[in-house]
C-alpha atoms as a PDB file:
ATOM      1  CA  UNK A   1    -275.617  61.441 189.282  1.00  0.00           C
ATOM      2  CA  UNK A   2    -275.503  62.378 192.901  1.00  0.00           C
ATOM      3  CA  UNK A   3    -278.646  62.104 195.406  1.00  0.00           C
ATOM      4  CA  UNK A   4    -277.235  64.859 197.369  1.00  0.00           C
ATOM      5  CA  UNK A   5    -278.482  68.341 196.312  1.00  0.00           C
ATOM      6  CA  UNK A   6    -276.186  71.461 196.453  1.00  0.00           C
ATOM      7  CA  UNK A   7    -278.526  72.729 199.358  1.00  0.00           C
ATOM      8  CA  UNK A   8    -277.108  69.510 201.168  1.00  0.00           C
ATOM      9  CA  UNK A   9    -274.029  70.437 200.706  1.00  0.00           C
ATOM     10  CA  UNK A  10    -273.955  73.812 202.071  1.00  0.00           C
ATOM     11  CA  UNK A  11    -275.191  72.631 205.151  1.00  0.00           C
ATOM     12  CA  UNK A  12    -272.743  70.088 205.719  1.00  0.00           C
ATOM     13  CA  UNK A  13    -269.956  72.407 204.517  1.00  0.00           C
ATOM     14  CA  UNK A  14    -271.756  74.990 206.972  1.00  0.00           C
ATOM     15  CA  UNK A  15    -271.248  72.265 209.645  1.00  0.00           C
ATOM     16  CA  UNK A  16    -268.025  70.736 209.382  1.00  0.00           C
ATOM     17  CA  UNK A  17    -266.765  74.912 209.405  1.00  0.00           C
ATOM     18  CA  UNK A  18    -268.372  75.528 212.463  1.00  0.00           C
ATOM     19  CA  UNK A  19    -266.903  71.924 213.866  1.00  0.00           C
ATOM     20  CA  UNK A  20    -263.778  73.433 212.680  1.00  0.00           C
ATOM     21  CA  UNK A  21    -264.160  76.567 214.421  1.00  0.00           C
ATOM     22  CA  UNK A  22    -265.756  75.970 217.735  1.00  0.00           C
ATOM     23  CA  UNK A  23    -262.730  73.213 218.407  1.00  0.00           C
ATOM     24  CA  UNK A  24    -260.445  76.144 217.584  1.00  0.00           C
ATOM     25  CA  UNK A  25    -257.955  77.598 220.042  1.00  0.00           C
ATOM     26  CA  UNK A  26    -259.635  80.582 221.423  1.00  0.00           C
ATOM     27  CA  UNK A  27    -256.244  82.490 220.850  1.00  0.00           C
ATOM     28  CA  UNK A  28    -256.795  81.626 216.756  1.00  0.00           C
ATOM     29  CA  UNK A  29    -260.678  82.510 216.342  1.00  0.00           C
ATOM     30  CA  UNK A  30    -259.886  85.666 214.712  1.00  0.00           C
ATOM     31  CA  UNK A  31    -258.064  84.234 212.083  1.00  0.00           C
ATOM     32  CA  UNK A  32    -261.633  82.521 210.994  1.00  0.00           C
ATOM     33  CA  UNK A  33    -264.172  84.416 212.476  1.00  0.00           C
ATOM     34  CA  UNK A  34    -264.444  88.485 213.298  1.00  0.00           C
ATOM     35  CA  UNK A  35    -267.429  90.405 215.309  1.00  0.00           C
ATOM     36  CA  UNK A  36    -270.115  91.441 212.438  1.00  0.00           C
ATOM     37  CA  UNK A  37    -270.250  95.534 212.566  1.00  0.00           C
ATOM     38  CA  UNK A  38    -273.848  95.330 210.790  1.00  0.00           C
ATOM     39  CA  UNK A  39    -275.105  93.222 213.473  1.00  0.00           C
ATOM     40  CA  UNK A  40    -273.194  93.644 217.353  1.00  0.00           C
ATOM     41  CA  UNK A  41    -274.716  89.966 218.081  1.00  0.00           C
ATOM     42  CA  UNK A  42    -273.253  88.196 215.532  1.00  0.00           C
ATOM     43  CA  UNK A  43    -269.861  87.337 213.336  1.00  0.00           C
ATOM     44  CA  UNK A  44    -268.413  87.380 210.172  1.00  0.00           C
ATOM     45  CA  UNK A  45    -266.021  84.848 208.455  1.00  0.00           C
ATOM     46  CA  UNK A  46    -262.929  86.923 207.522  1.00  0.00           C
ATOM     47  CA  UNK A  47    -260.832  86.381 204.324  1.00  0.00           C
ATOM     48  CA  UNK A  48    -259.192  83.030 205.990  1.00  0.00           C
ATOM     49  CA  UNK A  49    -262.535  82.012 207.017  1.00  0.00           C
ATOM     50  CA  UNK A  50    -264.322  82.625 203.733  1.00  0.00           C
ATOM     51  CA  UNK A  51    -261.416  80.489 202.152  1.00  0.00           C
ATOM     52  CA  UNK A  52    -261.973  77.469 204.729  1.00  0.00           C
ATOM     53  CA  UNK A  53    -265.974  77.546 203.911  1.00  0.00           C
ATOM     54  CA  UNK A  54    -265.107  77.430 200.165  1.00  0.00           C
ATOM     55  CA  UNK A  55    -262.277  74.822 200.192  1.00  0.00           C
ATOM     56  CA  UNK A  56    -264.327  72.654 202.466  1.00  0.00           C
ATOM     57  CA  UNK A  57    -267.669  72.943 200.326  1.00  0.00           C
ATOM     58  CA  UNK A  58    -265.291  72.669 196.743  1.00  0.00           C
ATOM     59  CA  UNK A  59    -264.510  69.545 198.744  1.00  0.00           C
ATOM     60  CA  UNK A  60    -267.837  68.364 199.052  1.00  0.00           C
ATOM     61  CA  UNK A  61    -269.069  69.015 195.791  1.00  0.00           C
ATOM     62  CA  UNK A  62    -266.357  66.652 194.212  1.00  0.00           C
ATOM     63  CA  UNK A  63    -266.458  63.905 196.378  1.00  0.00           C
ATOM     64  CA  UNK A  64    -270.617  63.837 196.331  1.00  0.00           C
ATOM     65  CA  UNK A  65    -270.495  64.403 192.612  1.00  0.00           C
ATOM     66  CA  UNK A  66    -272.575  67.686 192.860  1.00  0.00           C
ATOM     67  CA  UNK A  67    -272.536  70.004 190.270  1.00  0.00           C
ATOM     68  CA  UNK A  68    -271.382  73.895 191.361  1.00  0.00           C
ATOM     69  CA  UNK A  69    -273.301  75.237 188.897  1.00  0.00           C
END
């Protein structure tokens, strides 16, 4: 039984994508992230970015023993 909740996890899996992305080549940010066309202040992962998120959380999960359910 893990201590860590799945809430946990999503932040550090949150965190470690946005490590990931802000260390990034500027040239390669649109692989990962796009400009959001619901809101013109933000972004949106694209499908390569969604992908990252979910390996890197799938990662988590196992390691930390948390269930994905």
């Amino acid at each position: 039984m893990s201590t860590v909740d799945k809430e946990t996890v999503y932040a550090m899996a949150n965190r470690l994508f946005w490590i990931f992305v802000e260390n990034t080549h500027p040239s390669y940010l649109g692989d990962y992230i796009e400009p959001d066309p619901d809101n013109p202040e933000g972004t949106r992962n694209t499908e390569r970015g969604t992908d990252l998120y979910y390996e890197i959380e799938d990662y988590l999960m196992n390691r930390l023993g948390v269930s994905n359910e």
